[in-house]
C-alpha atoms as a PDB file:
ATOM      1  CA  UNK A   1       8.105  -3.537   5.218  1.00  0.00           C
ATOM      2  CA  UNK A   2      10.886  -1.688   3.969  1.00  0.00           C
ATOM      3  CA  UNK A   3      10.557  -3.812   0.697  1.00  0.00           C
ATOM      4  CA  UNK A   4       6.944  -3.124  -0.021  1.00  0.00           C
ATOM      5  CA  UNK A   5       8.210   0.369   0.664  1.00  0.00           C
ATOM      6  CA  UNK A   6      10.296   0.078  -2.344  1.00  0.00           C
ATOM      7  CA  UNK A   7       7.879  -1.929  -4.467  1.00  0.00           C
ATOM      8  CA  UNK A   8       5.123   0.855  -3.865  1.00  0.00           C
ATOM      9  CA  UNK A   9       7.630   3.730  -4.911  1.00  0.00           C
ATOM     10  CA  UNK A  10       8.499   1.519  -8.030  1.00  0.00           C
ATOM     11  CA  UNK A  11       4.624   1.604  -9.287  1.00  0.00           C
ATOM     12  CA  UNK A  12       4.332   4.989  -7.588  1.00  0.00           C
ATOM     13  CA  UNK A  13       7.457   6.593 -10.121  1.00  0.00           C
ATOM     14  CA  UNK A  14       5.640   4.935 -12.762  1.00  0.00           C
ATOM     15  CA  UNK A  15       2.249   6.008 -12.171  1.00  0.00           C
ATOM     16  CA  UNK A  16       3.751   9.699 -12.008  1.00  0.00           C
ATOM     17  CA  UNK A  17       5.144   9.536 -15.154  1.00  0.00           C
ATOM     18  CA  UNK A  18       2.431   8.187 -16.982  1.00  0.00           C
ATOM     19  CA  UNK A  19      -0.117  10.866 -15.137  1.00  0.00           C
ATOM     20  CA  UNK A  20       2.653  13.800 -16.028  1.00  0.00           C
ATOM     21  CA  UNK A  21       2.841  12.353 -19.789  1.00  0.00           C
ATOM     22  CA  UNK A  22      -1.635  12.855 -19.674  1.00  0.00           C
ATOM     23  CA  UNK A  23      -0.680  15.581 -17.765  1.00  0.00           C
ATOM     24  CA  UNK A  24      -3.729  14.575 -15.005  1.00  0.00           C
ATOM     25  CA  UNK A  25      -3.151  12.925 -11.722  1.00  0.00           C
ATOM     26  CA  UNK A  26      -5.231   9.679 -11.310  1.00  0.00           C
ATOM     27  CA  UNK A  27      -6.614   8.585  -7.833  1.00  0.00           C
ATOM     28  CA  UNK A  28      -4.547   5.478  -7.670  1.00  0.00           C
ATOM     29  CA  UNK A  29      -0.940   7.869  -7.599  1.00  0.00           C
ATOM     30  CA  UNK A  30      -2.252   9.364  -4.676  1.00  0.00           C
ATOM     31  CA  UNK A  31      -3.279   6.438  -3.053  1.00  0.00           C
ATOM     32  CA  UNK A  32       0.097   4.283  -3.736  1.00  0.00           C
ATOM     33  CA  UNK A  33       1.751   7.546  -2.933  1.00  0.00           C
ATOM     34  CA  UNK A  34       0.314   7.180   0.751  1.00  0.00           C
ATOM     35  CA  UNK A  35       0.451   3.672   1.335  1.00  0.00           C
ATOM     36  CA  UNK A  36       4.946   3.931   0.356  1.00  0.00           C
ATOM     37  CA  UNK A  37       4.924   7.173   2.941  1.00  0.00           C
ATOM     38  CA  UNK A  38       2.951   4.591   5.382  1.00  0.00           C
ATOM     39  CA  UNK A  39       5.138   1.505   4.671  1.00  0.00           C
ATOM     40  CA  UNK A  40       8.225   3.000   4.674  1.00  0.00           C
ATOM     41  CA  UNK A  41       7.798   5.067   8.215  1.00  0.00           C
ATOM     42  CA  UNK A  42       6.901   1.954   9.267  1.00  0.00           C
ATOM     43  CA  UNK A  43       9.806  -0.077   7.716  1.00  0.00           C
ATOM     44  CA  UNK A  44      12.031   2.482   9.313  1.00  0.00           C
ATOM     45  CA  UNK A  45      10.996   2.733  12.468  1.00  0.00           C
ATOM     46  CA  UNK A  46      10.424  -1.016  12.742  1.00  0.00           C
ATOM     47  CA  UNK A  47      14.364  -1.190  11.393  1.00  0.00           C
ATOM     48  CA  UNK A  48      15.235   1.236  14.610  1.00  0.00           C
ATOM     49  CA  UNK A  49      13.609  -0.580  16.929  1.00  0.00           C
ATOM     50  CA  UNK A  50      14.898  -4.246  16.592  1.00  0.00           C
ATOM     51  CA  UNK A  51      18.437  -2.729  16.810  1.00  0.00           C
END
């Protein structure tokens, strides 16, 4: 989970810079934006838990 996490921020940092350079934010940065908030609550708490 925590890896997706970190995959989704990856496109996510990209996406941002490409929207700032066009200076417009496109649907898909908010949406991969979400889904890395989702995955990596999840990855953490998932990463708590099994301790």
């Amino acid at each position: 989970m925590l890896v997706i996490g970190g995959i989704l921020a990856v496109v996510f940092s990209v996406l941002l810079i490409n929207d700032l350079e066009s200076e417009t934010i496109t649907q898909w940065t908010v949406m991969t934006s979400y889904f890395m908030i989702i995955f990596l609550i999840i990855g953490t708490v998932l990463r708590i838990t099994q301790k």
